[in-house]
PDB file of N, CA and C in Angstrom:
ATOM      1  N   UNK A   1      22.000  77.126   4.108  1.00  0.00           N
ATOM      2  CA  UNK A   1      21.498  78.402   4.540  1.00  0.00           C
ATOM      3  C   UNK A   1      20.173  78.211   5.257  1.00  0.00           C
ATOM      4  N   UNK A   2      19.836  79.575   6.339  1.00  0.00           N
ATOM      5  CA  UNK A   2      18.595  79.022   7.068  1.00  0.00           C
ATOM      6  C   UNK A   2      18.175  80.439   6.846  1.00  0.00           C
ATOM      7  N   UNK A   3      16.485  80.476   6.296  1.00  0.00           N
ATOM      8  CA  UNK A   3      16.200  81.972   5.623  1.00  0.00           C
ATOM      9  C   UNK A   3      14.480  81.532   6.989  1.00  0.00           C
ATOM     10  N   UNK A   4      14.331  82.569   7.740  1.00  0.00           N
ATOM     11  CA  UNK A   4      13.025  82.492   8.483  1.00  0.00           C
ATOM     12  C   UNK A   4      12.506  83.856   7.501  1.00  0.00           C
ATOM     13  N   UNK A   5      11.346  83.432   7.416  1.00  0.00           N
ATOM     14  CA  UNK A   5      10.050  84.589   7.139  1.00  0.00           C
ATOM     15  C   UNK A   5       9.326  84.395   7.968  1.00  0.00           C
ATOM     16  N   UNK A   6       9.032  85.973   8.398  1.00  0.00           N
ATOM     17  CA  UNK A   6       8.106  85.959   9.527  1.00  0.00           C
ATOM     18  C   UNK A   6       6.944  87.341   8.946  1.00  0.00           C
ATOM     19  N   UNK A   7       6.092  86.763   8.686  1.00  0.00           N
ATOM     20  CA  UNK A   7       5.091  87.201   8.167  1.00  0.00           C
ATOM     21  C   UNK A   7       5.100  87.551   6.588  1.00  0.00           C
ATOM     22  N   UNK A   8       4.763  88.456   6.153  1.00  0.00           N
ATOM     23  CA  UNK A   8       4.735  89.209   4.235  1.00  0.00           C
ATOM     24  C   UNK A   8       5.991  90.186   3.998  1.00  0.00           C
ATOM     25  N   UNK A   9       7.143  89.381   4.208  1.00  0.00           N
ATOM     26  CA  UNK A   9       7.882  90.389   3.935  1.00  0.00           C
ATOM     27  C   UNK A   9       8.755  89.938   2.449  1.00  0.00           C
ATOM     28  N   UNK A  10       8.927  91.396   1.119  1.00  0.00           N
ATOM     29  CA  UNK A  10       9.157  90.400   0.308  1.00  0.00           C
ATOM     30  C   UNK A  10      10.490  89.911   0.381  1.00  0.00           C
ATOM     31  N   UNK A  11      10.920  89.320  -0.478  1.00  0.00           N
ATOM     32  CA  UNK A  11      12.473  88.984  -0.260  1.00  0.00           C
ATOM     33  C   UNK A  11      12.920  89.502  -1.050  1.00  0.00           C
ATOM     34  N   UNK A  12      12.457  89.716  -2.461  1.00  0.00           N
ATOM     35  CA  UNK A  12      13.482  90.092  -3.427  1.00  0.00           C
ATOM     36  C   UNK A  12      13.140  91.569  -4.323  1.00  0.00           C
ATOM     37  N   UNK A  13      13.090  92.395  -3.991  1.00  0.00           N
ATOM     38  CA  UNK A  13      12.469  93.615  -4.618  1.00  0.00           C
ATOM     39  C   UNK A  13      12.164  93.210  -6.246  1.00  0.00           C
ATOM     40  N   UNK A  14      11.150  93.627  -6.348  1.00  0.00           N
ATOM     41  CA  UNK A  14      11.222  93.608  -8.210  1.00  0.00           C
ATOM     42  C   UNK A  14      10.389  92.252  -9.172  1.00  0.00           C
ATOM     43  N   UNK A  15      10.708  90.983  -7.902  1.00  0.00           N
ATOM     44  CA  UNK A  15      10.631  89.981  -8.579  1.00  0.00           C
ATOM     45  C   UNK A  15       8.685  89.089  -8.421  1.00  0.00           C
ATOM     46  N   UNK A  16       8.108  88.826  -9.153  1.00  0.00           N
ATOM     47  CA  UNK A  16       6.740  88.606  -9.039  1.00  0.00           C
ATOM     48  C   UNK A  16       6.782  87.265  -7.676  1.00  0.00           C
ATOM     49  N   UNK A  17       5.385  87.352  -7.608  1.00  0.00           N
ATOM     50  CA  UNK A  17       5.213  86.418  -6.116  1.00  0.00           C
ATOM     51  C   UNK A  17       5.019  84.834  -6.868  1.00  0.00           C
ATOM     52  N   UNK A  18       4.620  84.489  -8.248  1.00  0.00           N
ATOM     53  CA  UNK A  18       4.684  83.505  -8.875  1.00  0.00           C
ATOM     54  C   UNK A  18       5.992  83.083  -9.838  1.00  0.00           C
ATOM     55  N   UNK A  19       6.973  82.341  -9.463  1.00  0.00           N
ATOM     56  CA  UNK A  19       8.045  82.101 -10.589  1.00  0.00           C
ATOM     57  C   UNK A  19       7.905  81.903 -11.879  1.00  0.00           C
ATOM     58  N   UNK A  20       7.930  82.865 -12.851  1.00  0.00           N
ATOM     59  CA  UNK A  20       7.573  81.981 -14.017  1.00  0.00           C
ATOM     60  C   UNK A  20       8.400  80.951 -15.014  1.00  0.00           C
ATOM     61  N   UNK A  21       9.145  80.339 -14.485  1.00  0.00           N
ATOM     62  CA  UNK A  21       9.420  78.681 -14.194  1.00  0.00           C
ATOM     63  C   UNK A  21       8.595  78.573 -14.277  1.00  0.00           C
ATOM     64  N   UNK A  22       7.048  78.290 -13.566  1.00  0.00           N
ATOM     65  CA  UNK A  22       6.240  77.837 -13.096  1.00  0.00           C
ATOM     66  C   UNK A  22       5.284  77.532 -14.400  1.00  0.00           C
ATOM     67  N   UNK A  23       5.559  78.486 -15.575  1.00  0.00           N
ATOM     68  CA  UNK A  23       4.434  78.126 -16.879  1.00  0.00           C
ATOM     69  C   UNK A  23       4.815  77.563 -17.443  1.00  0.00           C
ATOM     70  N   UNK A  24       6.493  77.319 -17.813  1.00  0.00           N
ATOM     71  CA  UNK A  24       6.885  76.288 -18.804  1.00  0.00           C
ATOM     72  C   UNK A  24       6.689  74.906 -18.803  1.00  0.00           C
ATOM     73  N   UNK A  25       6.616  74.345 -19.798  1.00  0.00           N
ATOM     74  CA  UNK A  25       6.236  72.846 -20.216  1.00  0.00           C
ATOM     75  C   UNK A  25       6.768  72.384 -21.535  1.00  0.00           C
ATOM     76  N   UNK A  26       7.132  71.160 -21.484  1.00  0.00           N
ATOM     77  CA  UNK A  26       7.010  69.947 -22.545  1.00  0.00           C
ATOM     78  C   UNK A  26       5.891  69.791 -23.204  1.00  0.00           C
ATOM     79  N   UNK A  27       5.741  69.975 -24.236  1.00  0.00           N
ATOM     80  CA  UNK A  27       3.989  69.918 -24.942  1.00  0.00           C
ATOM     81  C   UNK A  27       4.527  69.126 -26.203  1.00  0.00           C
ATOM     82  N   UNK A  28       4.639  67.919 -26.126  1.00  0.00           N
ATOM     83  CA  UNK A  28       4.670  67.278 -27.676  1.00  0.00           C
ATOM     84  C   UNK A  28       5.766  67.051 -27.869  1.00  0.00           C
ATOM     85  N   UNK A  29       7.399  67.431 -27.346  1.00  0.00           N
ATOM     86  CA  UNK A  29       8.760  67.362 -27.364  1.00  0.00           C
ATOM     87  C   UNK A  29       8.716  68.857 -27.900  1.00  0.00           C
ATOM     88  N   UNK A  30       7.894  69.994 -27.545  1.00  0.00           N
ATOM     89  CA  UNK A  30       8.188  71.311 -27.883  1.00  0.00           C
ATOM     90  C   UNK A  30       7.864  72.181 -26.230  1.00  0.00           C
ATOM     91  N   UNK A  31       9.289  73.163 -26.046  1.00  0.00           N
ATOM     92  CA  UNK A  31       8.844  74.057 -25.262  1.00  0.00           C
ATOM     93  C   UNK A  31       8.168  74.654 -24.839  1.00  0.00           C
ATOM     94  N   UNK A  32       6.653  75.293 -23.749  1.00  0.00           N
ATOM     95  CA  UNK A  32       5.822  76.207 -24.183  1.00  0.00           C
ATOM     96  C   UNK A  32       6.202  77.187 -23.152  1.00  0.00           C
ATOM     97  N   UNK A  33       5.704  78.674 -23.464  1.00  0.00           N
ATOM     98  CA  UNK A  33       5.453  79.108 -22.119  1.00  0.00           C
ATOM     99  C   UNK A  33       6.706  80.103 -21.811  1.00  0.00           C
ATOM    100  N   UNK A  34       7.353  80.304 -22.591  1.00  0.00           N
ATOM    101  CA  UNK A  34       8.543  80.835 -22.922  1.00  0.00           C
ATOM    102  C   UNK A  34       8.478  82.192 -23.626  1.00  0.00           C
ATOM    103  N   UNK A  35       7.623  82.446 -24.100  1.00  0.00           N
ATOM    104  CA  UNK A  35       7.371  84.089 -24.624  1.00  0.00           C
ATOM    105  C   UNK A  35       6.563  85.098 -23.420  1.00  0.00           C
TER     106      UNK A  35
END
């Protein structure tokens, strides 16, 4: 697939501009970041 953005437009109604994927981690062989 070929997706152009051309300027601030959002893509997905609803959804935050940071994934939060982005907080989870491995901490010790325990999940964090998940609540």
């Amino acid at each position: 697939f070929i997706l152009a953005i051309a300027g601030n437009i959002m893509r997905m109604p609803g959804l935050p501009k940071e994934p939060q994927a982005q907080h989870i981690d491995i901490v010790k062989g325990k999940i964090v970041g998940l609540n």
